[in-house]
Protein backbone atom coordinates (compact mmCIF):
# COMPACT_ATOMS: atom_id res chain seq x y z
CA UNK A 1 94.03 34.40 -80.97
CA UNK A 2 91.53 36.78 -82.72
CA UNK A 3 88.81 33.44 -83.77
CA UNK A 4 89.67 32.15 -80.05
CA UNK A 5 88.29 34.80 -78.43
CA UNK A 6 85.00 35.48 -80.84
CA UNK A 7 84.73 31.84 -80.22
CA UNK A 8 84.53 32.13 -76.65
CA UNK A 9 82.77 35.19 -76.94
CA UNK A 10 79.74 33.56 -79.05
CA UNK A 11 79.63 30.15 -76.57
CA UNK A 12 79.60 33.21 -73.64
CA UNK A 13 76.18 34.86 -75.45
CA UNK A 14 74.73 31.75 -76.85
CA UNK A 15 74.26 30.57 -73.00
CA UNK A 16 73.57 33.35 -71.51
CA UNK A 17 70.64 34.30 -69.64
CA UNK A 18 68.80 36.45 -72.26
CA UNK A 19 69.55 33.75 -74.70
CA UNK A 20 68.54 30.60 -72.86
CA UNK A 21 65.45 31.82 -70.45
CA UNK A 22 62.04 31.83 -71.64
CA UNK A 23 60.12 34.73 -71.50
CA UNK A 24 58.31 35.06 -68.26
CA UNK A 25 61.81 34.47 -66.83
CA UNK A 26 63.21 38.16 -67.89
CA UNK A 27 62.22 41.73 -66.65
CA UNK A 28 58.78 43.33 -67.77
CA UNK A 29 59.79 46.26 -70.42
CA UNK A 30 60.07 49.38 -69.08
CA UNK A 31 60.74 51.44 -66.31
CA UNK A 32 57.40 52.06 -64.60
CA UNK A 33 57.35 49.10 -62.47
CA UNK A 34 58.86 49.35 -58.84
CA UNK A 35 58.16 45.70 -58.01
CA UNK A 36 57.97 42.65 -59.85
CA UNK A 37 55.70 39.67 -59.12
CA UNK A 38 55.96 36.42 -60.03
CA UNK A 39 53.73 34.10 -59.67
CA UNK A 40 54.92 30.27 -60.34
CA UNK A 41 54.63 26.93 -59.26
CA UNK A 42 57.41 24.90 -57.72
CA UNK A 43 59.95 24.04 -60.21
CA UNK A 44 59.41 26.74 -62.43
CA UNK A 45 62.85 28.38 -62.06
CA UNK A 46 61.87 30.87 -60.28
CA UNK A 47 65.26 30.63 -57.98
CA UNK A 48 66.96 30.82 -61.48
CA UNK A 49 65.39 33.69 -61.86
CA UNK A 50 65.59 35.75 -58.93
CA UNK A 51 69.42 34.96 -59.00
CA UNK A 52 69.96 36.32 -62.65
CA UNK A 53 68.07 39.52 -61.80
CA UNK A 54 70.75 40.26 -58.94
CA UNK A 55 73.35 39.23 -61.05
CA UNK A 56 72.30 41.42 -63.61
CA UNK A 57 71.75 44.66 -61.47
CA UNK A 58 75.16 44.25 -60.11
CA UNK A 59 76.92 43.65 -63.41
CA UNK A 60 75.30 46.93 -65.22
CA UNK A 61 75.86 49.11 -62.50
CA UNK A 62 71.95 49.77 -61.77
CA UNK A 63 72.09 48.29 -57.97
CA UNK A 64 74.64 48.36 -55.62
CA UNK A 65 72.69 47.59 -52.08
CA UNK A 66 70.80 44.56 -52.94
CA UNK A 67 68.74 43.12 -49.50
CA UNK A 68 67.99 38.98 -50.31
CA UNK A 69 65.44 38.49 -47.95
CA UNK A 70 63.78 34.53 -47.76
CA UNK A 71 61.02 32.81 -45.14
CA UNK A 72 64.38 32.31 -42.70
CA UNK A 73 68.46 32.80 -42.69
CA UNK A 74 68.61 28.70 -43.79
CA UNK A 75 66.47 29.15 -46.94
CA UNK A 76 68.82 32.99 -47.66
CA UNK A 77 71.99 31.02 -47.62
CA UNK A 78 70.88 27.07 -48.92
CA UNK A 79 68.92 28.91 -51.68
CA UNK A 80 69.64 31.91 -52.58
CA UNK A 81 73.36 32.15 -52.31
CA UNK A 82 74.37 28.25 -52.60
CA UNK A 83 71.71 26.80 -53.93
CA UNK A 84 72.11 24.87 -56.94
CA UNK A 85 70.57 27.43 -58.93
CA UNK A 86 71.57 30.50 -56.55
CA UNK A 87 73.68 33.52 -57.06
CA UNK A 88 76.73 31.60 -56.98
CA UNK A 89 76.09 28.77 -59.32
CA UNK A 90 74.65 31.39 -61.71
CA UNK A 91 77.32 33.96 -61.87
CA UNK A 92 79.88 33.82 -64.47
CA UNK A 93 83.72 33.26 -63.71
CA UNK A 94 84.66 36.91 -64.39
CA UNK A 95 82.53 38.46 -62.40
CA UNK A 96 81.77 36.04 -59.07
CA UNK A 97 81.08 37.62 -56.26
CA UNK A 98 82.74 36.64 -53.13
CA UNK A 99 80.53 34.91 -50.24
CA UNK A 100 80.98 35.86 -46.64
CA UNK A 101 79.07 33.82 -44.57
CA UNK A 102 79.40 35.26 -41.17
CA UNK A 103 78.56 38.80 -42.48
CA UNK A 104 75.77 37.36 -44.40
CA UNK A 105 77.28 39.48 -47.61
CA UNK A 106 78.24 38.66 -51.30
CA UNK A 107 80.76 40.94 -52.65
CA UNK A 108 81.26 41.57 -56.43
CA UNK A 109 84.13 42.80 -58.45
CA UNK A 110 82.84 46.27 -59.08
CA UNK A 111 82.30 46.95 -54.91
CA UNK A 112 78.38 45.79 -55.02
CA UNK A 113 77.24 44.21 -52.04
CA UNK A 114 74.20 42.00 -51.64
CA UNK A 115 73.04 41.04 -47.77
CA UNK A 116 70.92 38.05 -46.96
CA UNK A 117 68.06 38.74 -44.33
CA UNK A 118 65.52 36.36 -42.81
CA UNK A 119 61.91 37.42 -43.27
CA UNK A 120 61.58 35.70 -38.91
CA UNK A 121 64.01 38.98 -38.51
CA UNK A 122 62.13 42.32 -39.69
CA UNK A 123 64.16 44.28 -37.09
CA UNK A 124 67.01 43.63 -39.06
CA UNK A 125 66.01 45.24 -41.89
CA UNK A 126 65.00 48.62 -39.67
CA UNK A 127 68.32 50.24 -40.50
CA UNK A 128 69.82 49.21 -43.69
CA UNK A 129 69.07 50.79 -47.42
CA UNK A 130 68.96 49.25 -50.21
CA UNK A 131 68.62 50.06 -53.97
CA UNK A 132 67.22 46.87 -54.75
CA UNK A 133 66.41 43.78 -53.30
CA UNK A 134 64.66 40.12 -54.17
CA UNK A 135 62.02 38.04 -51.96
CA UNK A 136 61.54 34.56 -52.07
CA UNK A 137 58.52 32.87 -51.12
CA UNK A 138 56.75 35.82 -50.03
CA UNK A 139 53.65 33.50 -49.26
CA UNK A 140 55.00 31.43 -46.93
CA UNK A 141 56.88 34.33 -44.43
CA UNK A 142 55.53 34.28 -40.91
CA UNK A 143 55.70 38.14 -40.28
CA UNK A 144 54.23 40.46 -42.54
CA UNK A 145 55.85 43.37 -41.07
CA UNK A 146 59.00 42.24 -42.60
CA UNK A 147 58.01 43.40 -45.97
CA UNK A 148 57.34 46.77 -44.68
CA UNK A 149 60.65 47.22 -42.76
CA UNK A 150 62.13 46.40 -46.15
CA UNK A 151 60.10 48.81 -48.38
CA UNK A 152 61.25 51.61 -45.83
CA UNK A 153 64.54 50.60 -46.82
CA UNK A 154 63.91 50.62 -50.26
CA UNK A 155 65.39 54.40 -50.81
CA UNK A 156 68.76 54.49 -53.02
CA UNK A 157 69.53 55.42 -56.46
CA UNK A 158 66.92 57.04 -58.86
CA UNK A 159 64.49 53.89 -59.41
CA UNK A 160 65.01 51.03 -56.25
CA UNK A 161 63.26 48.23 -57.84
CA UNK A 162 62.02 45.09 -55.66
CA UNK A 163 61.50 41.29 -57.45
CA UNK A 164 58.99 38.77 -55.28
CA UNK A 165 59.25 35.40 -56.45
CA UNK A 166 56.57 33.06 -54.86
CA UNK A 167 54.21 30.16 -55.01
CA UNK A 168 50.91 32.09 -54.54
CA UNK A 169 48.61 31.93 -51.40
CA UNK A 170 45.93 34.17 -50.88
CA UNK A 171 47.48 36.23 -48.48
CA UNK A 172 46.43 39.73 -47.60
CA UNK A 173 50.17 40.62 -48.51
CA UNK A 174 50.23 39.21 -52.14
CA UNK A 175 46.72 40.58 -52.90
CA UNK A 176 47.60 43.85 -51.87
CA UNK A 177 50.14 43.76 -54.42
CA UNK A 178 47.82 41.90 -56.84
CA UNK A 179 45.21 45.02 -56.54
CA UNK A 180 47.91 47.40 -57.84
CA UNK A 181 49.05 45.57 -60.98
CA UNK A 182 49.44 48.28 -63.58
CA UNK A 183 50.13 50.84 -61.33
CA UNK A 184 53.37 50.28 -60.03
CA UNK A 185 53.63 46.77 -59.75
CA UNK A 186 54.17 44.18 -62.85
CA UNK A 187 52.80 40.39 -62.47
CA UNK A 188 54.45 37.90 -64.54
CA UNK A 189 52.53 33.94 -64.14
CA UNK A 190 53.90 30.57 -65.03
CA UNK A 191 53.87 27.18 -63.78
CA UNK A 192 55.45 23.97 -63.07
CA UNK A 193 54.75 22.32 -66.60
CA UNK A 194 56.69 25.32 -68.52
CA UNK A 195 60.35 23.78 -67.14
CA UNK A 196 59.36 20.50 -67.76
CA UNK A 197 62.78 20.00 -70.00
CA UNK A 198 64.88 20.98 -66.95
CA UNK A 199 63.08 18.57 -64.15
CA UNK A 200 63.77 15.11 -62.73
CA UNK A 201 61.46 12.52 -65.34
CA UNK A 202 60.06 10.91 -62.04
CA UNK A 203 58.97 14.52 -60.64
CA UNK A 204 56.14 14.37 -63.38
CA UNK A 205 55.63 10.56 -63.12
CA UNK A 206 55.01 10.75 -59.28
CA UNK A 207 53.85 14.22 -57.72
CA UNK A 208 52.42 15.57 -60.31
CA UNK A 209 50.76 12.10 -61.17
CA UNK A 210 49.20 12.65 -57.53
CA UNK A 211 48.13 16.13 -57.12
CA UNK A 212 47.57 17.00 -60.69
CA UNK A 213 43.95 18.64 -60.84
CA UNK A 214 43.47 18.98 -57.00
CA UNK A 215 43.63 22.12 -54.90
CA UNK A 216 47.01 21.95 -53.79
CA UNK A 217 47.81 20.93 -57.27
CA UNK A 218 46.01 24.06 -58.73
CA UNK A 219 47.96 25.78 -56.31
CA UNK A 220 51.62 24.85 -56.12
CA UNK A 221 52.03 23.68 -59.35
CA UNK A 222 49.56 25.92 -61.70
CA UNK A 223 49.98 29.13 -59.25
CA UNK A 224 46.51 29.86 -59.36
CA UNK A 225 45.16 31.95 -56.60
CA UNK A 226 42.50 29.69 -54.87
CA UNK A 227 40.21 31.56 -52.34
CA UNK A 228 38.67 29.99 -49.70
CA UNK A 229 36.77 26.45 -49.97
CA UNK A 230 33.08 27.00 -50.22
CA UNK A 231 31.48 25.96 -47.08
CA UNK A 232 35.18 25.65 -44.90
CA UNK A 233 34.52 26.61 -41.34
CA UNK A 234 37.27 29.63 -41.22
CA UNK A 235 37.72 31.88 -43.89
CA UNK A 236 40.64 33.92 -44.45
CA UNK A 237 38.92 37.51 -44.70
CA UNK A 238 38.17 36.61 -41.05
CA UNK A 239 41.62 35.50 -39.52
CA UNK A 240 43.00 38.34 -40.76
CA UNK A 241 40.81 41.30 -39.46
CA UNK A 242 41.41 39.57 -35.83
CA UNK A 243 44.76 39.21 -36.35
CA UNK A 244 47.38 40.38 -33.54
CA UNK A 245 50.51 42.21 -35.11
CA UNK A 246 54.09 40.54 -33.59
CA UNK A 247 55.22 43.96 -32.91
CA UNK A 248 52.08 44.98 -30.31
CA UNK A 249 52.38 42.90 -27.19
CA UNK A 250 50.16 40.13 -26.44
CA UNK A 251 47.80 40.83 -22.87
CA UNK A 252 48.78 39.20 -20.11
CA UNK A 253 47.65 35.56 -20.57
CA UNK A 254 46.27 33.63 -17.50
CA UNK A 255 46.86 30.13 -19.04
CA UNK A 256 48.57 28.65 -22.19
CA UNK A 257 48.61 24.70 -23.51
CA UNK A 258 50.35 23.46 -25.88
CA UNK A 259 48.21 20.65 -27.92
CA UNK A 260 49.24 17.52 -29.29
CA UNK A 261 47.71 15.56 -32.31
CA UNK A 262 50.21 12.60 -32.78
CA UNK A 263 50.67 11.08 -36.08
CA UNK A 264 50.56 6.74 -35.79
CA UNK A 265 53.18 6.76 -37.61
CA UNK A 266 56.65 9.08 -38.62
CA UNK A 267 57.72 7.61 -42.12
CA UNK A 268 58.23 9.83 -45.38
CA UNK A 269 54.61 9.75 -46.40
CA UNK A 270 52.90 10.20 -42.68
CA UNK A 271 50.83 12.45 -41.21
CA UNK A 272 52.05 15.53 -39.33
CA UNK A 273 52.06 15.47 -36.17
CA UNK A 274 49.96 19.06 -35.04
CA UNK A 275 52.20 20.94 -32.26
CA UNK A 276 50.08 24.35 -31.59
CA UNK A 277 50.63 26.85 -28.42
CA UNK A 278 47.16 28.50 -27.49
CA UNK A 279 46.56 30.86 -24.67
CA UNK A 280 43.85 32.63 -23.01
CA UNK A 281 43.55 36.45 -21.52
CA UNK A 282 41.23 37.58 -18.69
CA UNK A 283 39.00 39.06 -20.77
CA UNK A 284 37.87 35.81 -22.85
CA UNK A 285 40.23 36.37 -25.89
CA UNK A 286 42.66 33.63 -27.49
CA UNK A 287 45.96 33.65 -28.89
CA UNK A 288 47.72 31.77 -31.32
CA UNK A 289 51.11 31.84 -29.99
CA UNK A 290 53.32 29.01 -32.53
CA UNK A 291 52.74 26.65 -34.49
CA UNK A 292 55.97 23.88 -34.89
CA UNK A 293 53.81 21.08 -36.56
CA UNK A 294 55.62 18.43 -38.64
CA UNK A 295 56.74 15.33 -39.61
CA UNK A 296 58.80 13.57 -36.28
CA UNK A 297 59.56 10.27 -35.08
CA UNK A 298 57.41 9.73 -31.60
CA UNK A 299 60.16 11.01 -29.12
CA UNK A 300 61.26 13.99 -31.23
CA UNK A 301 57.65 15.13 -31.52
CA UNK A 302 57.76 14.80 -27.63
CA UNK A 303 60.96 16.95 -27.24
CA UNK A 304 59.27 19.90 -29.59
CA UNK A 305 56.10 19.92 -27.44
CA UNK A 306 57.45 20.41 -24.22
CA UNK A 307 60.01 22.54 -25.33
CA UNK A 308 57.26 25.13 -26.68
CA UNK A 309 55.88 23.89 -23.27
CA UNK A 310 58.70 25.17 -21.33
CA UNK A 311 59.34 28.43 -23.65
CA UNK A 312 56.08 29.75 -23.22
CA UNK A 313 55.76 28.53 -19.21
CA UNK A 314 52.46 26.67 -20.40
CA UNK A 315 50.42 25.32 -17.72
CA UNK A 316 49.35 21.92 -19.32
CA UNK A 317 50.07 20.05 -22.74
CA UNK A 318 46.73 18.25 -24.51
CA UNK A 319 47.44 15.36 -26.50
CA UNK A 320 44.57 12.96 -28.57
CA UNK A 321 45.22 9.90 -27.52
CA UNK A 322 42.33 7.66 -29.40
CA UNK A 323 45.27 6.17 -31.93
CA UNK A 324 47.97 5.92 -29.56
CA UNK A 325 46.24 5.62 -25.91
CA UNK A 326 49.15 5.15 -23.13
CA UNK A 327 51.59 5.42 -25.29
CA UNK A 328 51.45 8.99 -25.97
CA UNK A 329 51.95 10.06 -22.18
CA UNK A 330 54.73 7.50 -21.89
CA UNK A 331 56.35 9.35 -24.70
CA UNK A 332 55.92 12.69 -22.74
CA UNK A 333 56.75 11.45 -19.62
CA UNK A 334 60.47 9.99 -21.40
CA UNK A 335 61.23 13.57 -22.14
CA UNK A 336 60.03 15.28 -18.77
CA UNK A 337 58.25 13.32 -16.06
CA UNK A 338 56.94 16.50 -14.33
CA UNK A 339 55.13 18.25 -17.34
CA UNK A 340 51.74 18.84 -16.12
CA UNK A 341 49.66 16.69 -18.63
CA UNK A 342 46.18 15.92 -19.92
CA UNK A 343 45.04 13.13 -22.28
CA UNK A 344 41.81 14.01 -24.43
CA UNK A 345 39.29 11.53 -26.33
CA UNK A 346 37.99 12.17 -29.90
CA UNK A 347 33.94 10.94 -29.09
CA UNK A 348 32.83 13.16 -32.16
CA UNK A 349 33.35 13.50 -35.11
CA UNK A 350 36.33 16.57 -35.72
CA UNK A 351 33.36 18.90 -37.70
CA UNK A 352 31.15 18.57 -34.55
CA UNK A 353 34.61 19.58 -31.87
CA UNK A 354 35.45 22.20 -34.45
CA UNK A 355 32.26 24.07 -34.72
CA UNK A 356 32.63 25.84 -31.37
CA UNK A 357 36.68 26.68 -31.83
CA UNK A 358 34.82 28.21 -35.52
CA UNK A 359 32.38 30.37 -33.91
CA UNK A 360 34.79 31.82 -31.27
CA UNK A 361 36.40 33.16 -34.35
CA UNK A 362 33.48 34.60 -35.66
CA UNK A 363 32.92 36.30 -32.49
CA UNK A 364 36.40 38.21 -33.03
CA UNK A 365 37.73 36.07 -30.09
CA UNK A 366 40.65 34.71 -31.47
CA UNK A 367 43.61 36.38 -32.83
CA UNK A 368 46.81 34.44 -34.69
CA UNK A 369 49.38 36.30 -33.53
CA UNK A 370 51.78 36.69 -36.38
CA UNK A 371 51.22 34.60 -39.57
CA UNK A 372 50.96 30.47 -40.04
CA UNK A 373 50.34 29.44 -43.45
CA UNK A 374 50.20 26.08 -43.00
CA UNK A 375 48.13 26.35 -40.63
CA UNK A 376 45.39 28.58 -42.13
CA UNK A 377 45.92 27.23 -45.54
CA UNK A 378 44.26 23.61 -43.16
CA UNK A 379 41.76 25.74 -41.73
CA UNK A 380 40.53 27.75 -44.64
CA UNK A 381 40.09 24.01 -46.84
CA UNK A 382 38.41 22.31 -43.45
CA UNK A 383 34.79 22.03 -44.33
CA UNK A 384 31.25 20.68 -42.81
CA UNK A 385 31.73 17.34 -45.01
CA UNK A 386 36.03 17.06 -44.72
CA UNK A 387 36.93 14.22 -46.85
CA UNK A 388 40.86 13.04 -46.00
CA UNK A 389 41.12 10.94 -49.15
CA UNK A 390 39.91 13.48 -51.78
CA UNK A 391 41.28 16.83 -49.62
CA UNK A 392 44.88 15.12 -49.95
CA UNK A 393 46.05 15.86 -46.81
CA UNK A 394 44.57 15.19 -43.08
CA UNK A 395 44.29 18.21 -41.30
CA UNK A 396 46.45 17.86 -38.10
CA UNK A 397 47.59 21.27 -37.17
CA UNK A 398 43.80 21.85 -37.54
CA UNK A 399 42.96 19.24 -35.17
CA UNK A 400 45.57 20.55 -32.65
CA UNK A 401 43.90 23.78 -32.56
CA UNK A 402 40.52 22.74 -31.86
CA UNK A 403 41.87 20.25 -29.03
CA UNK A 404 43.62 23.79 -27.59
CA UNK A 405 40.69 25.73 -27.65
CA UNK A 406 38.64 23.32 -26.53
CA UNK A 407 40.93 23.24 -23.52
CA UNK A 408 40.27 26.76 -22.51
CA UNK A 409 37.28 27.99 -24.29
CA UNK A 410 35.06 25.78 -24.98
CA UNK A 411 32.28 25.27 -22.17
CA UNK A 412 30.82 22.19 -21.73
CA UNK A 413 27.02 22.27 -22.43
CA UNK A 414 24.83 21.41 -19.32
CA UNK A 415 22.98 18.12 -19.98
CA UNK A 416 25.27 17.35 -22.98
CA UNK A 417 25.21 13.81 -22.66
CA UNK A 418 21.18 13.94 -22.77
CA UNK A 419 21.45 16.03 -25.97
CA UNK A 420 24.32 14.27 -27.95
CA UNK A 421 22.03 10.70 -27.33
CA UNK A 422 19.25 12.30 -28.66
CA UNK A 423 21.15 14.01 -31.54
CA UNK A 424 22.47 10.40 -32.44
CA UNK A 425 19.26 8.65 -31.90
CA UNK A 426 17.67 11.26 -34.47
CA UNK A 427 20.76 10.80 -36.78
CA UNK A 428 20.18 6.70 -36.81
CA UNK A 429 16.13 7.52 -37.42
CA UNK A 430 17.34 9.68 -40.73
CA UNK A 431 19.86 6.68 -41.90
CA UNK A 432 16.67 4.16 -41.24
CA UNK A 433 14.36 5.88 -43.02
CA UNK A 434 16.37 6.54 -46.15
CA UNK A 435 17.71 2.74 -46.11
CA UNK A 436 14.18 1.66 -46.04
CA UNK A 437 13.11 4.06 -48.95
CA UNK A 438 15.85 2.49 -50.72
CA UNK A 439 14.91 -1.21 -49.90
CA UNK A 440 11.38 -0.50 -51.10
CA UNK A 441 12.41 0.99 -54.62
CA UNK A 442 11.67 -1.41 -57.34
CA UNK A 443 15.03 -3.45 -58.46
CA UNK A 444 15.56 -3.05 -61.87
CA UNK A 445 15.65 -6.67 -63.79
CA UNK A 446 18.61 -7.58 -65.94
């Protein structure tokens, strides 16, 4: 009975976490740090990580109000809790906490409770305290404010301690927490190649195959911090000092749109389809109201547009119709036959439409109210000489946006059509000239 039981108890610390993570996986020494940063690329384990903590915490006694808070409720349950490297698939048989979905609460052995929150929800988080608590994703949240309702909350026991695990973005949130490394926060790095031993062979022979060495590559699977794209028309310094907090109410807005910028196609690899809700006060000033881009088949795409249409009581959707003409008002009209609707023509180039929407920026005239990552991650890479092929991605949500603004604050130009003939007359002069430099070059003979 005696060898059975060492037995089991050296298979139980052979494969335990301290045993079998690497290092960047466990807690920075000491107890200086308050929060916890890490910084990975996808795959890293960094769920696997965030569950041990609590696990840990709960099992030693040094947390007992643990807040999981995640980009929304779906990603709190699916990932933290169930996922297949969440809280439950971690935890060992004798001590497993018990799962109550309705009340959004695990329950351990010893009385510790851990409560899921969505980071869409920072009200939630108003009330409650906590003595320690984990955040996924922290780049990818859509309200800000949520991380301070949770910091307030952040008041039990003689150390609360807070563990962010995220893909990095170059928000103002995570640099903010980058400038006090040292002080009170600790930074841990890794990336996607460190679990290789642990991830699907095809993961490596496909994605990383194509977005090894690119931006996004550098970004979601080396966790470096990129800042903005030389030369991009937005930067990100910008969006954020004109950008409207969720909790101050928006002015009174005189008209809203929502814009369309339908993908040709809706298979596994398309494009998105851009979905973006603009609107305008009386005082010249535009808001970004939501942003429900994605990947949907024609009529689903159709249904999302005019319900944002509907939600906000828009007075008109925009849709680019140069790839799928009549068909994308037939689409509309399926879903409602009385939306008020207005099809728009791409004659230029999208630099040349997006220059204006750019500027009004620059004038402090727009303001994204709340956060879109996706969204501003497109605008912030969107630059004078855009190329689709090497950028990796086409920028739709982008697109969307300028086709909004455009809408409602763009003024035509008088004599436009005078001055875009001449513009292209002088462009075809340039091409000329260099083609006929190049004719008259000497040909080198073989």
């Amino acid at each position: 009975m005696a060898s059975s039981f060492a037995a089991q108890l050296a298979d139980a610390l052979e494969t335990s976490w301290p045993a079998i993570a690497r290092r960047n996986q466990l807690p920075p020494p000491g107890d200086w740090w308050q929060i916890w940063l890490l910084l990975a690329g996808r795959g890293f384990g960094k769920t696997r990580t965030l569950a041990e903590w609590v696990c840990q915490q709960t099992a030693s006694g040094q947390a007992t109000r643990i807040a999981l808070v995640a980009a929304t409720a779906a990603d709190a349950r699916d990932v933290l809790v169930e996922g297949e490297s969440g809280i439950l698939a971690v935890a060992p048989p004798w001590f497993r906490p018990v799962y109550e979905s309705s009340k959004r609460r695990l329950t351990w052995p010893n009385g510790a409770l851990a409560t899921t929150f969505s980071a869409e929800e920072p009200e939630r988080l108003r009330g409650p305290q906590h003595d320690a608590a984990v955040c996924d994703e922290l780049g990818s949240w859509s309200r800000p404010e949520t991380w301070d309702m949770l910091q307030f909350g952040l008041r039990l026991g003689g150390n609360p301690r807070c563990l962010v695990a995220t893909t990095p973005r170059p928000t103002k949130l995570i640099r903010e927490l980058l400038a006090r490394e040292g002080h009170d926060v600790a930074i841990t790095r890794g990336s996607t190649y460190e679990n290789r031993a642990n991830l699907a062979p095809g993961f490596f022979a496909q994605v990383i195959r194509k977005y090894e060495g690119t931006r996004l590559g550098r970004q979601e699977l080396n966790a470096e911090i990129l800042d903005d794209v030389p030369g991009a028309l937005w930067s990100r310094a910008r969006i954020e000092e004109t950008r409207w907090p969720v909790h101050r109410n928006v002015p009174e807005l005189i008209r809203i749109v929502v814009a369309i910028d339908p993908a040709v196609s809706s298979g596994e690899d398309s494009d998105e389809t851009g979905i973006i809700v603009v609107g305008i006060d009386a005082y010249g000033h535009g808001y970004v109201l939501a942003d429900q881009s994605g990947r949907y088949p024609p009529t689903e795409w159709a249904r999302v547009a005019i319900g944002l249409y509907q939600q906000h009581n828009a007075d008109r959707i925009v849709a680019e119709v140069n790839n799928g003409g009549a068909m994308v008002e037939a689409t509309v009209r399926v879903v409602d036959c009385n939306v008020s609707y207005k099809a728009v023509h791409a004659s230029r180039g999208k630099v040349v439409r997006a220059e204006p929407v750019a500027a009004l920026y620059e004038q402090s005239r727009i303001h994204h109210v709340g956060a879109f990552p996706a969204l501003e991650d497109q605008m912030c890479a969107f630059t004078t000489d855009f190329d689709r092929a090497a950028a990796g991605f086409s920028p739709d949500r982008c697109d969307a946006l300028v086709w909004a603004f455009s809408e409602l604050m763009v003024e035509p130009m008088a004599g436009w059509g005078v001055y875009e003939a001449t513009r292209r007359q002088a462009e075809a002069l340039v091409k000329a000239k260099a083609a006929a430099i190049e004719a008259a070059r000497p040909k080198a003979h073989i």
